[in-house]
PDB file of N, CA and C in Angstrom:
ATOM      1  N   UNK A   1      27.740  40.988 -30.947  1.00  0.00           N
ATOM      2  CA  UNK A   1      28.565  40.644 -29.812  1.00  0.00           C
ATOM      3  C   UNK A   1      28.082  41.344 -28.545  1.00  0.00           C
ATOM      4  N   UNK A   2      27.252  42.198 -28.703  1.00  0.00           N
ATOM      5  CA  UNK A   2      27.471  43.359 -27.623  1.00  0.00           C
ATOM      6  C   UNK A   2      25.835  42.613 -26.811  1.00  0.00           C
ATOM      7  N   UNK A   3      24.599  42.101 -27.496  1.00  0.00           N
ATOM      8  CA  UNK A   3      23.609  40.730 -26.819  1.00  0.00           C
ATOM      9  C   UNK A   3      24.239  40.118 -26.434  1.00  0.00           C
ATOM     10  N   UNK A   4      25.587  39.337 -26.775  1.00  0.00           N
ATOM     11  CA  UNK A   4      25.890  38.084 -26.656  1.00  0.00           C
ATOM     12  C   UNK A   4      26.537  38.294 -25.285  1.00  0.00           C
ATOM     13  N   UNK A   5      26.708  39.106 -23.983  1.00  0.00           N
ATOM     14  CA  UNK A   5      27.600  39.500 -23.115  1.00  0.00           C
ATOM     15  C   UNK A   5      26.394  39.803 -22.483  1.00  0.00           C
ATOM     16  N   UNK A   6      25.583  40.344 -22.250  1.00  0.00           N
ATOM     17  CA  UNK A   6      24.372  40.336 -21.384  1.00  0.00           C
ATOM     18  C   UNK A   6      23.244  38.985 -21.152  1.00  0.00           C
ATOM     19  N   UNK A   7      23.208  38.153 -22.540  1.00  0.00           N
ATOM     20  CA  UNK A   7      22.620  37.110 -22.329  1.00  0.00           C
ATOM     21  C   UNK A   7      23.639  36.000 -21.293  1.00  0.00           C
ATOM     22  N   UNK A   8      24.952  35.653 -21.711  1.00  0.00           N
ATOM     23  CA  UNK A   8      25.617  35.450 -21.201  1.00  0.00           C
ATOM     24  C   UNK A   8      25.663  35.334 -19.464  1.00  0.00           C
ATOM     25  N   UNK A   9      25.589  36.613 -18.902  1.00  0.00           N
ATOM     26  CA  UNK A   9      25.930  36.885 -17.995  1.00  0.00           C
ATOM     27  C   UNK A   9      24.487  36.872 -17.177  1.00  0.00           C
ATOM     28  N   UNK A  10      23.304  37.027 -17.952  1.00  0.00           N
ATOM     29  CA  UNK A  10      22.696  36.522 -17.297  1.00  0.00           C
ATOM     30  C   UNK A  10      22.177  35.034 -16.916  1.00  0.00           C
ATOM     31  N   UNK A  11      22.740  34.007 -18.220  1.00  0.00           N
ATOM     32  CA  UNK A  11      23.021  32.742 -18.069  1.00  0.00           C
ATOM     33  C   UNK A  11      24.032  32.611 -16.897  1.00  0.00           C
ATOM     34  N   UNK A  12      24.561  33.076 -16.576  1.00  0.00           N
ATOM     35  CA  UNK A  12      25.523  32.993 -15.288  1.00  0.00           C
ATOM     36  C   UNK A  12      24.820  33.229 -14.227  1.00  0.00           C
ATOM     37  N   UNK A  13      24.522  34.356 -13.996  1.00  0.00           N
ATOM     38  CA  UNK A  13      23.447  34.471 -12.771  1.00  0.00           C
ATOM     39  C   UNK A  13      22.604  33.619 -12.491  1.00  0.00           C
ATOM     40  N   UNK A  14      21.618  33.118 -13.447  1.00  0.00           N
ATOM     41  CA  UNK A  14      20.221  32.102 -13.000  1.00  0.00           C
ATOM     42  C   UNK A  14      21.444  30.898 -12.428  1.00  0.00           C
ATOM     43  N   UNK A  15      22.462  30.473 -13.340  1.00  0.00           N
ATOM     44  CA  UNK A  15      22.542  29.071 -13.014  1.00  0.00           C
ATOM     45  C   UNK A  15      23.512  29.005 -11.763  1.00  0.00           C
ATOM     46  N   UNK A  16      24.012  30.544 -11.108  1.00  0.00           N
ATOM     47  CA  UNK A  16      24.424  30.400 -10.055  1.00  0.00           C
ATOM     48  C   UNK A  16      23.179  30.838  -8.775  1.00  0.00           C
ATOM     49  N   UNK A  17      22.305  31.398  -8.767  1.00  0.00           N
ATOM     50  CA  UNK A  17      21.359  31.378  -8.216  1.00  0.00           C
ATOM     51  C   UNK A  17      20.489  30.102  -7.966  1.00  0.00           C
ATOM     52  N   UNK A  18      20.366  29.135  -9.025  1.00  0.00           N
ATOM     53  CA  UNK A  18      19.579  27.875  -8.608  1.00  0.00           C
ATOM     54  C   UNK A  18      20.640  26.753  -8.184  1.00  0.00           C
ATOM     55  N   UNK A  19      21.731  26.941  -8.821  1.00  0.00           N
ATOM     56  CA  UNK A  19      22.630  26.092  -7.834  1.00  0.00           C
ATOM     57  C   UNK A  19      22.988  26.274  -5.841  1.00  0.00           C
ATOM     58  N   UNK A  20      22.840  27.471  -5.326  1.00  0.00           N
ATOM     59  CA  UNK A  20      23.236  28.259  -4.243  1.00  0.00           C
ATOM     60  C   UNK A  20      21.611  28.093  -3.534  1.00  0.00           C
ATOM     61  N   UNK A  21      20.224  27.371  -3.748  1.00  0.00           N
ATOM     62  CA  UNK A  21      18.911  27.465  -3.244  1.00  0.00           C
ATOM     63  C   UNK A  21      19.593  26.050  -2.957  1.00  0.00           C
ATOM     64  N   UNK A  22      18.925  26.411  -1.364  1.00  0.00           N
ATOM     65  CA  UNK A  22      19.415  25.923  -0.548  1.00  0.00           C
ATOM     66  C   UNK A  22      18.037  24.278  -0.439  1.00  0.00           C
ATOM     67  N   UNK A  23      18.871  23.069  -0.753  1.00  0.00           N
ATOM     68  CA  UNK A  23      17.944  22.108  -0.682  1.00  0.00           C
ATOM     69  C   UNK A  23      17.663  21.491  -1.934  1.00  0.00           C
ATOM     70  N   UNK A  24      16.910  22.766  -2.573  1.00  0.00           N
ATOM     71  CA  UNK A  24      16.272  22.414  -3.718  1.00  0.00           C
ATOM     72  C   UNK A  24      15.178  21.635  -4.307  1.00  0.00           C
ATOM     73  N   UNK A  25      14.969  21.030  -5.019  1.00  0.00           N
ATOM     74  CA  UNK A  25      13.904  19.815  -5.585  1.00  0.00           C
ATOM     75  C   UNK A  25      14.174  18.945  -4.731  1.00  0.00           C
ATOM     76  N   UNK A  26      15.203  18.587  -4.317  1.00  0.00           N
ATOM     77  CA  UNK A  26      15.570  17.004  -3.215  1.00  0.00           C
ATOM     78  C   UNK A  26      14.913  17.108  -2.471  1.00  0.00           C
ATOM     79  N   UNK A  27      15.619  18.352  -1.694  1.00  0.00           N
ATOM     80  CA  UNK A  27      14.527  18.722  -0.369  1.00  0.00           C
ATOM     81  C   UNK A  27      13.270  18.462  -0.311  1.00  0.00           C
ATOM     82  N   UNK A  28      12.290  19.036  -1.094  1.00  0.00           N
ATOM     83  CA  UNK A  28      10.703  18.359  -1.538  1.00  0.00           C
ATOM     84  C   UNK A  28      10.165  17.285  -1.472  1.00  0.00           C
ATOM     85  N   UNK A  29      11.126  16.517  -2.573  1.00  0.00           N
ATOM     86  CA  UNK A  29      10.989  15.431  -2.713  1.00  0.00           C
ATOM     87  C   UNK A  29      11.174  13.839  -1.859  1.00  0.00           C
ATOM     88  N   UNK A  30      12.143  14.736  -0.495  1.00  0.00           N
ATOM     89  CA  UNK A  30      12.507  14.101   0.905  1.00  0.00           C
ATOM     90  C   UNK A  30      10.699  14.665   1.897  1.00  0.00           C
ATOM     91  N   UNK A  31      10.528  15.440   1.762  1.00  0.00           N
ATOM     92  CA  UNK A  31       9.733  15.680   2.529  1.00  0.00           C
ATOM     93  C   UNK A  31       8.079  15.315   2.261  1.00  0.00           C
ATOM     94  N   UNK A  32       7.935  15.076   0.581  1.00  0.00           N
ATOM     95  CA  UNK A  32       7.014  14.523   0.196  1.00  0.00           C
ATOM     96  C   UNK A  32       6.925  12.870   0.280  1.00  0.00           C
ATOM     97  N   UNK A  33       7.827  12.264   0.964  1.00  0.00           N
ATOM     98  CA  UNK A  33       7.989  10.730   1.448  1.00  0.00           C
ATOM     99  C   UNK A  33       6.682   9.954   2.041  1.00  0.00           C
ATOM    100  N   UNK A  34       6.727  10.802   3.157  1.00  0.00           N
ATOM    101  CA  UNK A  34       6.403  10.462   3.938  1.00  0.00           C
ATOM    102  C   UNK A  34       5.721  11.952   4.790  1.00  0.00           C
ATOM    103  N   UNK A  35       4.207  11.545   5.472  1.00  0.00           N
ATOM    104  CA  UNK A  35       3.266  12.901   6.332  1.00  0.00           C
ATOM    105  C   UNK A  35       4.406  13.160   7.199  1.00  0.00           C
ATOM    106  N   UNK A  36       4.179  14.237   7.757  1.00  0.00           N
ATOM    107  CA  UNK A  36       4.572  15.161   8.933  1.00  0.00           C
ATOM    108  C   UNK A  36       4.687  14.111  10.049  1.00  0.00           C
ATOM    109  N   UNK A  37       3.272  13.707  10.646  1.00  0.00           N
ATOM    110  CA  UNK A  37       3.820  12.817  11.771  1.00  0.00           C
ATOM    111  C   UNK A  37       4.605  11.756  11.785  1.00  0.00           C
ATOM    112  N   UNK A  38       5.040  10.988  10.660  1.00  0.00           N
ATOM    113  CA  UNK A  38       5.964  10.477  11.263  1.00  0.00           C
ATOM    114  C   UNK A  38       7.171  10.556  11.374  1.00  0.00           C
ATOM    115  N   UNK A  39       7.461  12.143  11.786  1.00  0.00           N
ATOM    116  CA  UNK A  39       8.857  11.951  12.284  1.00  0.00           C
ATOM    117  C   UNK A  39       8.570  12.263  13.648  1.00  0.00           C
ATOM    118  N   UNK A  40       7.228  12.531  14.275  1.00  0.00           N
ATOM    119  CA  UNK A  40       6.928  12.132  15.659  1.00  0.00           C
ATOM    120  C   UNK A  40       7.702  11.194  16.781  1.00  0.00           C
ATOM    121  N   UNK A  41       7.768  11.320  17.777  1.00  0.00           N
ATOM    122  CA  UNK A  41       8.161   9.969  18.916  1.00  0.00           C
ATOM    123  C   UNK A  41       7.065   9.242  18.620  1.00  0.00           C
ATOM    124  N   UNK A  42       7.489   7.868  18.989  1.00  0.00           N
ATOM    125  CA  UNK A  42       5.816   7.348  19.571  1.00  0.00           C
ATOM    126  C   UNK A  42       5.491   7.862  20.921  1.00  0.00           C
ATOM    127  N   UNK A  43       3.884   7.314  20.698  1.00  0.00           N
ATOM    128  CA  UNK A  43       3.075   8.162  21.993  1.00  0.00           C
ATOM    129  C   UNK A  43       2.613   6.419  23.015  1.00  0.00           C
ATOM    130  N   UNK A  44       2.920   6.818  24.111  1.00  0.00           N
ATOM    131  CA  UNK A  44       3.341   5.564  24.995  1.00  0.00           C
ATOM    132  C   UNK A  44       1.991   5.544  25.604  1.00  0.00           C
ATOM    133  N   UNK A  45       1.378   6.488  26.135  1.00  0.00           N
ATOM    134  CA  UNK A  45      -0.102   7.557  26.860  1.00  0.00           C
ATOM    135  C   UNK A  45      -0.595   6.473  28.073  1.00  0.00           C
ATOM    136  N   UNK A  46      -0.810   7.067  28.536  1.00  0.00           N
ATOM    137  CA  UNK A  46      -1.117   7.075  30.378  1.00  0.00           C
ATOM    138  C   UNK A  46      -1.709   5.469  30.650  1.00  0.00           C
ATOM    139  N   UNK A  47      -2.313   4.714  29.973  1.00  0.00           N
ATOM    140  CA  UNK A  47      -2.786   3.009  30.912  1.00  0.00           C
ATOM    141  C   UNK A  47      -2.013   2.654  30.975  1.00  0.00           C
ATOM    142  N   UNK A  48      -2.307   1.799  31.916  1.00  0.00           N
ATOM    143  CA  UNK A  48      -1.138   0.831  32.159  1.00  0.00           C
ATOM    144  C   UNK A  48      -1.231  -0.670  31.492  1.00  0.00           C
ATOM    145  N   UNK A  49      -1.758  -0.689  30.345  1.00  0.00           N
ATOM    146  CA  UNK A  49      -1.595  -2.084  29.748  1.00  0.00           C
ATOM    147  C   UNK A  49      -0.390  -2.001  29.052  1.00  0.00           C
ATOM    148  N   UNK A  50      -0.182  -3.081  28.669  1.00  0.00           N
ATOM    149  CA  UNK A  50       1.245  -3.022  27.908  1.00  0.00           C
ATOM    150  C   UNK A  50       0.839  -3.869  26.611  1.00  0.00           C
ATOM    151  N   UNK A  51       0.745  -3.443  25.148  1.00  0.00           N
ATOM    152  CA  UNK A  51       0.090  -3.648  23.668  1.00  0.00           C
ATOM    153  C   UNK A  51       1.743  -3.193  23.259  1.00  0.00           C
ATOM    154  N   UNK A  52       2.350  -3.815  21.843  1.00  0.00           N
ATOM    155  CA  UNK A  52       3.619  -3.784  21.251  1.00  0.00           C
ATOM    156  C   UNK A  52       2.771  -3.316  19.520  1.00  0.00           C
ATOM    157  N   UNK A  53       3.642  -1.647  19.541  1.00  0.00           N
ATOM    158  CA  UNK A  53       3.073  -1.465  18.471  1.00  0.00           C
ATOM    159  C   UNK A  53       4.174  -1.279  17.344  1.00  0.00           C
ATOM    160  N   UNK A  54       4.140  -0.033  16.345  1.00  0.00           N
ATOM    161  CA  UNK A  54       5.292   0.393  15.710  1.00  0.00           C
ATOM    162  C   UNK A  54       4.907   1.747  15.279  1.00  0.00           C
ATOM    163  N   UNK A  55       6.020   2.051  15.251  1.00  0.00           N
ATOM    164  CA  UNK A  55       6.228   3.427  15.079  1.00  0.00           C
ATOM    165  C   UNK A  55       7.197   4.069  13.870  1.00  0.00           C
ATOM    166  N   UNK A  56       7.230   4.326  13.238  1.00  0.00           N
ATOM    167  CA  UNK A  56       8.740   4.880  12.221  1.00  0.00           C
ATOM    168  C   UNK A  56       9.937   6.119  13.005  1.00  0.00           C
ATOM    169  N   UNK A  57      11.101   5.272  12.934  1.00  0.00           N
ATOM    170  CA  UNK A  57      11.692   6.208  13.789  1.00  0.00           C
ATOM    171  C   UNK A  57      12.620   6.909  12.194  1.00  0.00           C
ATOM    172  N   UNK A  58      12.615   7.970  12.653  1.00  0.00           N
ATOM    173  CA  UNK A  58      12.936   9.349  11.078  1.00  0.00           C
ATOM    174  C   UNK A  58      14.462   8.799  11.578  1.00  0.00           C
ATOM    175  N   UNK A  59      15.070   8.597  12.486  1.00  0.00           N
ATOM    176  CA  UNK A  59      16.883   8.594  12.473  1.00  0.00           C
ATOM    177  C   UNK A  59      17.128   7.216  11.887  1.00  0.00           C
ATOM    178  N   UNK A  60      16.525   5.874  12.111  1.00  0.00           N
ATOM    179  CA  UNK A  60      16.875   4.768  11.466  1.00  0.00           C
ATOM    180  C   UNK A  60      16.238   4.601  10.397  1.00  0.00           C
ATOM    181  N   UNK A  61      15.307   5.457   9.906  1.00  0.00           N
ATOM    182  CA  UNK A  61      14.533   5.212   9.048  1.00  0.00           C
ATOM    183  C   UNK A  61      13.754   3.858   8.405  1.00  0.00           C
ATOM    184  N   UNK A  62      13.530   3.401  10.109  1.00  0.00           N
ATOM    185  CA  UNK A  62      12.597   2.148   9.687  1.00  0.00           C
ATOM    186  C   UNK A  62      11.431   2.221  10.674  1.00  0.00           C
ATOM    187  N   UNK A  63      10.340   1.437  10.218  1.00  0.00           N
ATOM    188  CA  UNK A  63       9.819   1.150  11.127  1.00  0.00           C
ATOM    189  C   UNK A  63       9.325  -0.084  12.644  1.00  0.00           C
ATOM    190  N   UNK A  64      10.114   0.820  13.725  1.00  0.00           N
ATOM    191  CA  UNK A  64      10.419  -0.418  14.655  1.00  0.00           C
ATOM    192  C   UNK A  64       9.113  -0.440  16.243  1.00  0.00           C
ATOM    193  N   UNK A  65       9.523  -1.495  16.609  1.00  0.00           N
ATOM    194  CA  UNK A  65       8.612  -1.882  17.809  1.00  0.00           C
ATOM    195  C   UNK A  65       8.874  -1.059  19.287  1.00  0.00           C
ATOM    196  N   UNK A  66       7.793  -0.744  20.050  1.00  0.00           N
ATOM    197  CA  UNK A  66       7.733   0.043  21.107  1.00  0.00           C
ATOM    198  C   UNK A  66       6.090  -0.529  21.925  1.00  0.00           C
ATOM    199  N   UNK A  67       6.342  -0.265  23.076  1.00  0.00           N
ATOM    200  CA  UNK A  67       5.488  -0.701  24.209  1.00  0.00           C
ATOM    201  C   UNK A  67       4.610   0.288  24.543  1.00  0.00           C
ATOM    202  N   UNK A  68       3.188   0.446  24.325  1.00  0.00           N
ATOM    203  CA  UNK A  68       2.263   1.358  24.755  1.00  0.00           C
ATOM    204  C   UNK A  68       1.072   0.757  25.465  1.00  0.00           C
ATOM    205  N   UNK A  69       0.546   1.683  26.315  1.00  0.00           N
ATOM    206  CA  UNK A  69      -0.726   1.633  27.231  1.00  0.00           C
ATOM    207  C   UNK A  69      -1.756   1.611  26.712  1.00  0.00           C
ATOM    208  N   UNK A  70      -2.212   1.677  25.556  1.00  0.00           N
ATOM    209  CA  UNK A  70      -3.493   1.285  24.774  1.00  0.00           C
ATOM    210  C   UNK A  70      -4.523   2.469  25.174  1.00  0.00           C
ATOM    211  N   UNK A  71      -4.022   3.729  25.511  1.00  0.00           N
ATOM    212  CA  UNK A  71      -4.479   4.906  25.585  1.00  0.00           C
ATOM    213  C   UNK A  71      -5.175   5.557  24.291  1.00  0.00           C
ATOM    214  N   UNK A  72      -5.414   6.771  24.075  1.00  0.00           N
ATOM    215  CA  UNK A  72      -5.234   7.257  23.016  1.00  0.00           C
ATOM    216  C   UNK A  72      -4.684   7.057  22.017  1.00  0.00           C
ATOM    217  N   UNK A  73      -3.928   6.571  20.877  1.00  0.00           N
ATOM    218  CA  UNK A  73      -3.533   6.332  20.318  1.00  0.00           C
ATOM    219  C   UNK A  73      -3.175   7.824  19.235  1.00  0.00           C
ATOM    220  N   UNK A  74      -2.028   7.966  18.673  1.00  0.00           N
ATOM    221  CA  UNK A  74      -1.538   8.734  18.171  1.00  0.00           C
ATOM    222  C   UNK A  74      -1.103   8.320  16.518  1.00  0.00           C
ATOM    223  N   UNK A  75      -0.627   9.171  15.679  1.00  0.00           N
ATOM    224  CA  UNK A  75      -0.851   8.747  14.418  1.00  0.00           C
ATOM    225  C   UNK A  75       0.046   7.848  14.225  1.00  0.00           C
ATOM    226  N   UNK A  76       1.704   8.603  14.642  1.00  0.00           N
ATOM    227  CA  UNK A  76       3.045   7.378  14.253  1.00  0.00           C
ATOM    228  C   UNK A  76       2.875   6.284  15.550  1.00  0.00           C
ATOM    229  N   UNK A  77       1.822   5.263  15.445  1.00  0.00           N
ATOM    230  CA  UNK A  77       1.603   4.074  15.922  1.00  0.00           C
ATOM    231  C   UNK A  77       0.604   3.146  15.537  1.00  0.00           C
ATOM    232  N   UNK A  78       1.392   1.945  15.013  1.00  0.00           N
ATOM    233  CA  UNK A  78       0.568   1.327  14.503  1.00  0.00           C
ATOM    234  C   UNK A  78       0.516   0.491  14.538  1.00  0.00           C
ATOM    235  N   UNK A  79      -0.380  -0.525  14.344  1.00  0.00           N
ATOM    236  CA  UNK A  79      -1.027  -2.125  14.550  1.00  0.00           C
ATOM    237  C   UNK A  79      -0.367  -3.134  14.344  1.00  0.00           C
ATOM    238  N   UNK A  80       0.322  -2.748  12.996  1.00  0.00           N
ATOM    239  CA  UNK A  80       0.856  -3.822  12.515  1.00  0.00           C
ATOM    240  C   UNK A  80       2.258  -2.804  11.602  1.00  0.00           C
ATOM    241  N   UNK A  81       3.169  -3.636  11.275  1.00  0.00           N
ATOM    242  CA  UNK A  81       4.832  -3.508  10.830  1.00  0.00           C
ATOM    243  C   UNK A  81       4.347  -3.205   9.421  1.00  0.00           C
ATOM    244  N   UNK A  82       3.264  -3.557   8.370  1.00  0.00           N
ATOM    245  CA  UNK A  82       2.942  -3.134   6.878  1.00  0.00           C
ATOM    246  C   UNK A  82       2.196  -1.908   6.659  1.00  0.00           C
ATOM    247  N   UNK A  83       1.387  -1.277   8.054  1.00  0.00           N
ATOM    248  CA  UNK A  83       0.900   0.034   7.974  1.00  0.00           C
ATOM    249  C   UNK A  83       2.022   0.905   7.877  1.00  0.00           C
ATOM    250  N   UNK A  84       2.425   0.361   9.221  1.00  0.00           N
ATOM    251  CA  UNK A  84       3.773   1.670   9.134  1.00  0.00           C
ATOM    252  C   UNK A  84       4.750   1.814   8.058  1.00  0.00           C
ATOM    253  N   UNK A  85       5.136   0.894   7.206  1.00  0.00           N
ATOM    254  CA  UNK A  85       5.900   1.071   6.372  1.00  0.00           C
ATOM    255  C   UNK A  85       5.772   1.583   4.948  1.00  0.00           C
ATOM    256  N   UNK A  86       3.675   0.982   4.845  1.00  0.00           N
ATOM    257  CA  UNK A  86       2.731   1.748   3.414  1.00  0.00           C
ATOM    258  C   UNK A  86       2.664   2.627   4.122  1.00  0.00           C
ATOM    259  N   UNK A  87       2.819   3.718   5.087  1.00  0.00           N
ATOM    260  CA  UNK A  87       2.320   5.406   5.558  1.00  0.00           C
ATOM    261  C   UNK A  87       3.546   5.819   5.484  1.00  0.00           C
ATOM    262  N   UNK A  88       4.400   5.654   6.547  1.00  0.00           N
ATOM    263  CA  UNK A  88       5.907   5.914   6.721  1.00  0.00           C
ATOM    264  C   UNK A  88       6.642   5.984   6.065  1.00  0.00           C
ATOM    265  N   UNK A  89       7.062   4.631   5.408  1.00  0.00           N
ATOM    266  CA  UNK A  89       8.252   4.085   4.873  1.00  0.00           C
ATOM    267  C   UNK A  89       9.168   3.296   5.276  1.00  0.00           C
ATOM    268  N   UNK A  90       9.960   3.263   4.859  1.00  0.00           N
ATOM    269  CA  UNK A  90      11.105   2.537   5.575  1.00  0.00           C
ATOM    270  C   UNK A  90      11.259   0.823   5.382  1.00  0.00           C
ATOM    271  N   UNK A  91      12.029   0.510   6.068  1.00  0.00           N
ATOM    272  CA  UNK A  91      11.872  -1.390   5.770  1.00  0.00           C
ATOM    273  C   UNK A  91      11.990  -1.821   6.711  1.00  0.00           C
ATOM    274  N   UNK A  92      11.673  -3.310   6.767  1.00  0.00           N
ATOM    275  CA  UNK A  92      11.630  -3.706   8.072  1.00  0.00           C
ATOM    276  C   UNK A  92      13.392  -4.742   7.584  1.00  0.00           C
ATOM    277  N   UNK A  93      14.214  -5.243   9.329  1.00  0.00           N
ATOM    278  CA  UNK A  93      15.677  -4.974   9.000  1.00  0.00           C
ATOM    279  C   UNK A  93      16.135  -6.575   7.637  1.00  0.00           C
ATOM    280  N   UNK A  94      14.940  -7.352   7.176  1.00  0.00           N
ATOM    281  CA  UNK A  94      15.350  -8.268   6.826  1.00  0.00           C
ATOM    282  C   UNK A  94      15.609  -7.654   5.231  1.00  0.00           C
ATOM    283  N   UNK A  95      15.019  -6.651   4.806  1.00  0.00           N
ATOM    284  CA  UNK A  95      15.121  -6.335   3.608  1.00  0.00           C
ATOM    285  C   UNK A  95      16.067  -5.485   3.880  1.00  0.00           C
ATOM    286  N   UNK A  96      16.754  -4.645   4.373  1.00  0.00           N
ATOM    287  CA  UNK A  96      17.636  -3.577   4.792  1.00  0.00           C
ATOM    288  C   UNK A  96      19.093  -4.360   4.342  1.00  0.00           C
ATOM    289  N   UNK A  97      19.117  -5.452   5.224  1.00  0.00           N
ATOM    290  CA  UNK A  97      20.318  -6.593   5.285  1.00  0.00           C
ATOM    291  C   UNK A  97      20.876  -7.032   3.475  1.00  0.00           C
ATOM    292  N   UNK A  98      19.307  -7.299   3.016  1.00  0.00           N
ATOM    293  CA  UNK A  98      19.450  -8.042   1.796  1.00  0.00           C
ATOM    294  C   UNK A  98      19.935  -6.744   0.712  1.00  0.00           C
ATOM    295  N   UNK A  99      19.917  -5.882   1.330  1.00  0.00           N
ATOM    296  CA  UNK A  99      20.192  -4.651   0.011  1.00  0.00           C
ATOM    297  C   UNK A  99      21.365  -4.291  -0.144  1.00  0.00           C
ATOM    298  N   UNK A 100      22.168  -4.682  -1.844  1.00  0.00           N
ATOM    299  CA  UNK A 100      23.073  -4.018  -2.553  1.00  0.00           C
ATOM    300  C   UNK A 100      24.183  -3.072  -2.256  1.00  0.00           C
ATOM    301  N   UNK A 101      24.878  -2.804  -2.059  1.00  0.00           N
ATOM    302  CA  UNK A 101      25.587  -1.489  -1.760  1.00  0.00           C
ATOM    303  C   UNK A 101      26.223  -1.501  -2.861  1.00  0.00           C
ATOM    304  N   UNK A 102      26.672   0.050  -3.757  1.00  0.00           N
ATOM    305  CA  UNK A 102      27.266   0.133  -5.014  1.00  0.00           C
ATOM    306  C   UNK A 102      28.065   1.316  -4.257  1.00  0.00           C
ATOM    307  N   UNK A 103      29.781   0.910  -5.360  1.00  0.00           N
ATOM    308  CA  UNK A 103      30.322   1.970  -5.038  1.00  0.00           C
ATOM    309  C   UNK A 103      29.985   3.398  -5.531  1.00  0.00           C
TER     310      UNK A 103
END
């Protein structure tokens, strides 16, 4: 009896210690989604042409259309609506619409 109160209690500790880490595996696994840049702005950059690209915006979590100068080009911008969404993620809004909700 007198193991059985130290193992115990340290079964208490670990499983209140990994419950109380803050995030956890989710966290990771949110951040392994998708690279770093795209939770970037898009980059608009100094010509004055006007080219319609896309960008992934991290708050709607899709990837949507924006107006740039055909400058430099930056990473979260892209050519076409299937890059951004194979790099990024996200959906574009016709599949968004068509999706399920469970209680």
């Amino acid at each position: 009896m007198s193991q059985l109160c130290p193992s115990a209690a340290l079964l208490v500790f670990l499983g209140t210690l990994v419950a109380s880490t803050p995030g956890g595996e989710n966290s990771n696994q949110a951040q392994a989604l998708h690279p770093a840049f795209c939770l970037e702005p898009p980059y608009v950059g100094p010509c004055r042409a006007l080219f319609i690209g896309y960008f992934y915006n991290a708050k709607s979590r899709l990837c949507e259309t924006f107006a740039y100068g055909r400058g430099r080009r930056k990473q979260n911008n892209f050519l076409d609506k299937e890059d951004c969404i194979s790099t990024c993620g996200g959906c574009n809004r016709a599949q968004e619409s068509r999706a399920t909700v469970l209680p």
